[in-house]
N, C-alpha and C. Protein backbone atom coordinates (compact mmCIF):
# COMPACT_ATOMS: atom_id res chain seq x y z
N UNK A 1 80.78 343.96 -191.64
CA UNK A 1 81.56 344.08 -190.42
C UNK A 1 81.16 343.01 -189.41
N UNK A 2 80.02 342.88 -189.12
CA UNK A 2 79.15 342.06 -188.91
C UNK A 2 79.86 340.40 -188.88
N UNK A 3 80.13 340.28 -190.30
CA UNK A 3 80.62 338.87 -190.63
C UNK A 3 82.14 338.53 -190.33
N UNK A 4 82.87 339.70 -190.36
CA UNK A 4 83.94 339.79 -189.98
C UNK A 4 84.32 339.39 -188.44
N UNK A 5 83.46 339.98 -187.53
CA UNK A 5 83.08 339.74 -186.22
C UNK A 5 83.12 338.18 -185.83
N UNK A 6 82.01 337.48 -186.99
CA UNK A 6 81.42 336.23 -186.20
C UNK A 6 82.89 335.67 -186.76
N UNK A 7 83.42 335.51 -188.12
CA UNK A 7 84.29 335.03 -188.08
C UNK A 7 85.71 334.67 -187.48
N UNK A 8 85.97 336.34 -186.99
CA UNK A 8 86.91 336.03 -185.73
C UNK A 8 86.57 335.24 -184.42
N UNK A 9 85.46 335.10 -184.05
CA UNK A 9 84.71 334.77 -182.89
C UNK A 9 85.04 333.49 -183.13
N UNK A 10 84.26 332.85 -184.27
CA UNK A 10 84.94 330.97 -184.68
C UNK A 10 86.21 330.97 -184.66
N UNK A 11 87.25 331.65 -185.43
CA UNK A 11 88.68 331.61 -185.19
C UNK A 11 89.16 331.10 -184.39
N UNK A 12 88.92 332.16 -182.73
CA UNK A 12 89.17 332.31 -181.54
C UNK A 12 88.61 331.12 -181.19
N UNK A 13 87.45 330.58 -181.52
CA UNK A 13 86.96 329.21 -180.57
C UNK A 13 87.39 328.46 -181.00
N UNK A 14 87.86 327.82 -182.47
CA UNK A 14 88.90 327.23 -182.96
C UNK A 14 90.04 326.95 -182.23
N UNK A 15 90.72 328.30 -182.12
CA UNK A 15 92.17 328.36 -181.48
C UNK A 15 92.25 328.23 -180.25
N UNK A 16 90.80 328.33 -179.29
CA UNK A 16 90.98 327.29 -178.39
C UNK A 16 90.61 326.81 -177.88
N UNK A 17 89.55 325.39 -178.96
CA UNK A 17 89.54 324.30 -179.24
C UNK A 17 90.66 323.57 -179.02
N UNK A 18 91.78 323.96 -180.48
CA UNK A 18 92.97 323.44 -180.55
C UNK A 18 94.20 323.43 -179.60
N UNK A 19 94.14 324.59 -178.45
CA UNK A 19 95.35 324.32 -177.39
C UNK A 19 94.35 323.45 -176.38
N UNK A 20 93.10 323.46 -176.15
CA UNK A 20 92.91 322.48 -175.20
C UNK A 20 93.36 321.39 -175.51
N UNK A 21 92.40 321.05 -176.59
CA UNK A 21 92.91 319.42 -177.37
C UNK A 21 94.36 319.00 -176.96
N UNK A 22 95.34 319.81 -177.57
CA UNK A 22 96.47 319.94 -177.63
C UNK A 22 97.08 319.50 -176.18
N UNK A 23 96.76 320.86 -174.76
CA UNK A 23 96.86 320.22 -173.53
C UNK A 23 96.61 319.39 -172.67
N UNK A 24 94.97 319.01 -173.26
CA UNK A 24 94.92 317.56 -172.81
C UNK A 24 95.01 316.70 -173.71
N UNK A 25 95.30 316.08 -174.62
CA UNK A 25 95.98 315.17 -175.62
C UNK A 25 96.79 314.13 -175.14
N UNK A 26 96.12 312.17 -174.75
CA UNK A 26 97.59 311.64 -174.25
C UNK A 26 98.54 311.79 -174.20
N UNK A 27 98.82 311.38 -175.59
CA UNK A 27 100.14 311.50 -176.20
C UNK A 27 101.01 312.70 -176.13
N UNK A 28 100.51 314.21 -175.72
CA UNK A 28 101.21 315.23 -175.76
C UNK A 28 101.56 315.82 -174.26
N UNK A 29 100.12 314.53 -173.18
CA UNK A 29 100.53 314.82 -171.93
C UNK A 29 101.94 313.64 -171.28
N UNK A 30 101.68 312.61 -172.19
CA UNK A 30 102.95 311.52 -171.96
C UNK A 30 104.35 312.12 -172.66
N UNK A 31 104.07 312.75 -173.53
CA UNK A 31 105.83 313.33 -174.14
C UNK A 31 105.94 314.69 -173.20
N UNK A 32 105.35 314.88 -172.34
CA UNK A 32 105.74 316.17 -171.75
C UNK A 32 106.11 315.52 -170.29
N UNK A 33 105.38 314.55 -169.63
CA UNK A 33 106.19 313.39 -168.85
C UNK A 33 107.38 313.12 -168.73
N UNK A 34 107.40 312.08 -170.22
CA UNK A 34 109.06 311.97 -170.43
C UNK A 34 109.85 312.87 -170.54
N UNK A 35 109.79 314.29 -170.67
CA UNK A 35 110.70 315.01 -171.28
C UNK A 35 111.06 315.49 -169.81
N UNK A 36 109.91 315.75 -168.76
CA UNK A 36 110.20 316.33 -167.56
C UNK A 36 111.30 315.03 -166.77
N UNK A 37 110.86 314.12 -166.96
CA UNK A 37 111.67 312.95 -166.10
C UNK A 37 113.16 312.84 -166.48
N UNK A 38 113.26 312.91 -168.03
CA UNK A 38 114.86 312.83 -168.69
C UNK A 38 115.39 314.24 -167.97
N UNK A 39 114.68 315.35 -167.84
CA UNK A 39 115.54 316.27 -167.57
C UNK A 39 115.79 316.30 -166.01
N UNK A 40 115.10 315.76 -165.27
CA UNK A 40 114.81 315.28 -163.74
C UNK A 40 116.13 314.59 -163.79
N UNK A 41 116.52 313.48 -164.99
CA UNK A 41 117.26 312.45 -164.38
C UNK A 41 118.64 313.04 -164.80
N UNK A 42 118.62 313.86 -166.12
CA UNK A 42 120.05 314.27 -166.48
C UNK A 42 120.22 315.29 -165.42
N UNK A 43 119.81 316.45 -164.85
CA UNK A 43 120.48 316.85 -163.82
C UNK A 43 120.59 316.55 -162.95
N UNK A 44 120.17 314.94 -162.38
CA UNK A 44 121.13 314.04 -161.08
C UNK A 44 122.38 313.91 -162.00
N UNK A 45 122.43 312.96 -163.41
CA UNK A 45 123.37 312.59 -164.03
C UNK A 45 124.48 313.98 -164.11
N UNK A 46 124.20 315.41 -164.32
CA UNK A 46 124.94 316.47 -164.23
C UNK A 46 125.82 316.52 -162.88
N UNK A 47 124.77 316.84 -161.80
CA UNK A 47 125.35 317.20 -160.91
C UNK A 47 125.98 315.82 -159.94
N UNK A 48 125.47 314.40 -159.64
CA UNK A 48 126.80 313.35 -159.41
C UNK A 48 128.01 313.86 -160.24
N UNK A 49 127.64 313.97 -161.29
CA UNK A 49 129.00 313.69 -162.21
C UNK A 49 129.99 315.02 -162.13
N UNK A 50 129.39 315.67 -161.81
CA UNK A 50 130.00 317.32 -161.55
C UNK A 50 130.96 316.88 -159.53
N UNK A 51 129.96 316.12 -158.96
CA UNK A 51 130.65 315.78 -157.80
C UNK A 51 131.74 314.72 -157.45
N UNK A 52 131.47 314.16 -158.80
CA UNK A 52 132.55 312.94 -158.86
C UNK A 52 133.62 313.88 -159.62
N UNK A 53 133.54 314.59 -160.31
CA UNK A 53 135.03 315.34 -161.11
C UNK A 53 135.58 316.39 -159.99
N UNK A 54 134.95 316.80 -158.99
CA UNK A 54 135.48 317.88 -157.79
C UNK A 54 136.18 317.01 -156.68
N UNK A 55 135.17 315.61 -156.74
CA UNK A 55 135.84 315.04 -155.47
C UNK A 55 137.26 314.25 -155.97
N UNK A 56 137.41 313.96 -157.51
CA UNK A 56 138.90 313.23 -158.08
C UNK A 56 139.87 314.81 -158.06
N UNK A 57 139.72 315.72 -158.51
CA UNK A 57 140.27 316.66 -158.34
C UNK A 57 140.86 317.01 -156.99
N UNK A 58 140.02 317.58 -155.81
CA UNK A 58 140.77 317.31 -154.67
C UNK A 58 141.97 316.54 -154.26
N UNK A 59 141.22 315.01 -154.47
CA UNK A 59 142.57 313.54 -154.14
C UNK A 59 143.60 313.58 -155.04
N UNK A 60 143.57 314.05 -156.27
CA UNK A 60 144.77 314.78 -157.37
C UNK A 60 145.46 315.49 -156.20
N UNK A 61 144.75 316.75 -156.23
CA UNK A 61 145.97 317.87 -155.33
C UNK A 61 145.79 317.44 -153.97
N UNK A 62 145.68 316.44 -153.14
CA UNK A 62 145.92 315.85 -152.07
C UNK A 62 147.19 315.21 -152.11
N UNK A 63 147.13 314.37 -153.19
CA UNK A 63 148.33 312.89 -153.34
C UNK A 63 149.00 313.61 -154.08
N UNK A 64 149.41 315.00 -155.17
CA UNK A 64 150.25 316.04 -155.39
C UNK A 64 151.23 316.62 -154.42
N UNK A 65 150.51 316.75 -153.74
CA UNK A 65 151.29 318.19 -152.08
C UNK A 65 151.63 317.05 -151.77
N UNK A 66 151.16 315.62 -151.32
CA UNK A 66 152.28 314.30 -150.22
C UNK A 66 153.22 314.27 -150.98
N UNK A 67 153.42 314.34 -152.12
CA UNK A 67 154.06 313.52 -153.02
C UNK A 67 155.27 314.53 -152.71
N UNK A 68 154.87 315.96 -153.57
CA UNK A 68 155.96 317.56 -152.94
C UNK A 68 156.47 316.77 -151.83
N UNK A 69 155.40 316.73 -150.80
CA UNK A 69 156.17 316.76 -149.30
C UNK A 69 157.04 316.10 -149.30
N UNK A 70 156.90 315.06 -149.52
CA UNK A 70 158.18 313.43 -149.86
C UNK A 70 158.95 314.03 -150.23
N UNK A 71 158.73 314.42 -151.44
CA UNK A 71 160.63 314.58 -152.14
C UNK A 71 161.41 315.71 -151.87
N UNK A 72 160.58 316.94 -150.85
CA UNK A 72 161.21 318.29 -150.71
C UNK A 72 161.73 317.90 -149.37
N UNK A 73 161.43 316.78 -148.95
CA UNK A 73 161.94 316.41 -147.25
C UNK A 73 163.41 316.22 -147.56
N UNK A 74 163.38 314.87 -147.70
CA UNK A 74 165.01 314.65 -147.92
C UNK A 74 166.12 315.43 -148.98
N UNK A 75 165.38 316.46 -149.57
CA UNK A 75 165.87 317.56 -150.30
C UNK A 75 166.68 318.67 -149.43
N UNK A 76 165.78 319.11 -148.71
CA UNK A 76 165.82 319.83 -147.78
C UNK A 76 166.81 319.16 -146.63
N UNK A 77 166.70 318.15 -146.36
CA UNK A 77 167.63 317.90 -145.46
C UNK A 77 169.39 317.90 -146.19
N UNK A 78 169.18 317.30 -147.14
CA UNK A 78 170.05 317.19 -147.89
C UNK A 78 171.09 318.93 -148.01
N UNK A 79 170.03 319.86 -148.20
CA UNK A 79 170.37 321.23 -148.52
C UNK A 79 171.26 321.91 -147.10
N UNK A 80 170.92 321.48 -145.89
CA UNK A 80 170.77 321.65 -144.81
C UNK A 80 172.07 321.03 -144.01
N UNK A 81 172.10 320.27 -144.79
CA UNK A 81 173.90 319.24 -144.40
C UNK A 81 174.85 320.17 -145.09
N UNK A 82 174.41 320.36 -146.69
CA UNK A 82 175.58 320.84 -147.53
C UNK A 82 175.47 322.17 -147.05
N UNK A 83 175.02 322.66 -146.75
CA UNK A 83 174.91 324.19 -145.90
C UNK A 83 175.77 323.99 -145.03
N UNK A 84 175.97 323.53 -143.88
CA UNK A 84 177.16 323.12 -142.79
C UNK A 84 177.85 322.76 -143.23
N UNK A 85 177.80 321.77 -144.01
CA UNK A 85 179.29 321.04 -144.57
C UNK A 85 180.13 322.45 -144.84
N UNK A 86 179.62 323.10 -146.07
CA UNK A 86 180.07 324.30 -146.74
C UNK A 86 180.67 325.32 -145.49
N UNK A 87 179.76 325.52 -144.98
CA UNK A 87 180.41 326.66 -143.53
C UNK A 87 180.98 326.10 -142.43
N UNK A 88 181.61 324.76 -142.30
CA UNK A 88 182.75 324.66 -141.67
C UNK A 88 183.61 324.21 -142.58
N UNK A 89 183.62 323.88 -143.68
CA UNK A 89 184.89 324.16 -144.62
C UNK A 89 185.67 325.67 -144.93
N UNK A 90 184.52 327.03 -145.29
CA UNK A 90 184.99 328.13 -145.01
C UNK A 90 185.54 328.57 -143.62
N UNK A 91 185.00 327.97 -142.88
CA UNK A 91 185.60 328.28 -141.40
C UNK A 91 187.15 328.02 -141.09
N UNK A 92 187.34 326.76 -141.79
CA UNK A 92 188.22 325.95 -141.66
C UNK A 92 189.40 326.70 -142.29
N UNK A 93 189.13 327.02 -143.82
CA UNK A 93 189.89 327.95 -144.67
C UNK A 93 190.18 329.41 -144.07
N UNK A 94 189.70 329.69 -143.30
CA UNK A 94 189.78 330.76 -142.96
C UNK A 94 190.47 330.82 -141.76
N UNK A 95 190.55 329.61 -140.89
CA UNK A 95 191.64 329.34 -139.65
C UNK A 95 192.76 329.17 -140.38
N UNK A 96 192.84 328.32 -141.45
CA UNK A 96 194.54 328.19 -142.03
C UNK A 96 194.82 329.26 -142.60
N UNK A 97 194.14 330.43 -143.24
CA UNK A 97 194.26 331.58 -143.55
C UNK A 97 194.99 332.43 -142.67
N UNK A 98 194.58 332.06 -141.52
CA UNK A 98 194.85 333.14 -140.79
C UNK A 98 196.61 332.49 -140.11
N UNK A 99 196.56 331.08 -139.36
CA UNK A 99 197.48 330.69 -139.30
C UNK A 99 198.70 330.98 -140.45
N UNK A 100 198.11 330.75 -141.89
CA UNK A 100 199.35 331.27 -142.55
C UNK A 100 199.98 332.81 -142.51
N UNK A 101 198.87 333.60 -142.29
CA UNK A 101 199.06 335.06 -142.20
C UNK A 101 200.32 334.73 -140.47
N UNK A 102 199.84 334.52 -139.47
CA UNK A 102 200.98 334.74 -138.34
C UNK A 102 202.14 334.13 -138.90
N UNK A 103 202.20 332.78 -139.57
CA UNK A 103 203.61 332.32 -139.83
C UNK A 103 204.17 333.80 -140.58
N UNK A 104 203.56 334.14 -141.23
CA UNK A 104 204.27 335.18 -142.06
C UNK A 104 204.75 335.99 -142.00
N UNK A 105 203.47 336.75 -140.28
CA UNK A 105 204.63 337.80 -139.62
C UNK A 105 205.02 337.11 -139.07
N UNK A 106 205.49 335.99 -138.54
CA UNK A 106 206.76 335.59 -137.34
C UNK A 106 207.92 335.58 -138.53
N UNK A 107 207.76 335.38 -140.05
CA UNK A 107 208.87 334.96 -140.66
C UNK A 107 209.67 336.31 -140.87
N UNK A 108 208.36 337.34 -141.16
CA UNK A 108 209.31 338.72 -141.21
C UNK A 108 209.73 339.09 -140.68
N UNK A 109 209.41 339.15 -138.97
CA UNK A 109 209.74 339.18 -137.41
C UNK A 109 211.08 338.83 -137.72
N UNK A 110 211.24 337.69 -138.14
CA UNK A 110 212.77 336.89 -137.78
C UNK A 110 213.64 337.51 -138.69
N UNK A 111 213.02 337.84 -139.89
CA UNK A 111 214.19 338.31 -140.87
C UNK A 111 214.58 339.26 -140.58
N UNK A 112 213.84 340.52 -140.34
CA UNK A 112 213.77 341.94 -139.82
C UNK A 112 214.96 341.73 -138.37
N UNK A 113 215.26 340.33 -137.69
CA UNK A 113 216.08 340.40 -136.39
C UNK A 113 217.44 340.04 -136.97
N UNK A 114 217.61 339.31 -138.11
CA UNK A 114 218.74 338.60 -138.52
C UNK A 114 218.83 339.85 -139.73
């Protein structure tokens, strides 16, 4: 039991032996460097690039709605004429309407006298 003991005991000093080594190790403190810096630099590279696709998006639906605005203007005006045009033509039809209706009783008027 005894031996079992010491042997875990070396194990354990073994195992950490080997994460010190390991944590202080140039080479494993320089790839943990680089790896922190690439990820330092890709999330500037993320987030510019995330601010450059929000800020083209905006000027999209900016120069979208002018563009609407432009062509619904003279649309609209356009709609806005033929709207009047239209309701003094019914107006109009509807004065000779009516003018024909009096000729009609004056004509029966007259026949009804003769």
């Amino acid at each position: 039991m005894a031996q079992i003991m010491r042997s875990l005991r070396r194990m354990e000093e073994r195992w950490d032996n080997l994460t010190e080594a390991y944590h202080t190790h140039p080479l494993i403190r320089q790839t943990k460097r680089k790896v922190g810096y690439y990820a330092w630099v890709g999330s500037v590279y993320f987030l510019v690039g995330t601010g450059c696709y929000l800020f083209a998006l905006n000027v999209m639906m900016l120069i979208n709605k002018e563009r609407k605005a432009r062509l619904e203007g003279p649309l609209l005006a356009r709609k806005q004429r033929d709207t009047v045009a239209a309701q003094e033509v019914l107006s109009a039809v509807a004065a000779l309407e009516k003018e024909a209706d009096a000729r009609e009783a004056m004509n029966q008027q007259r026949q009804e006298r003769n």
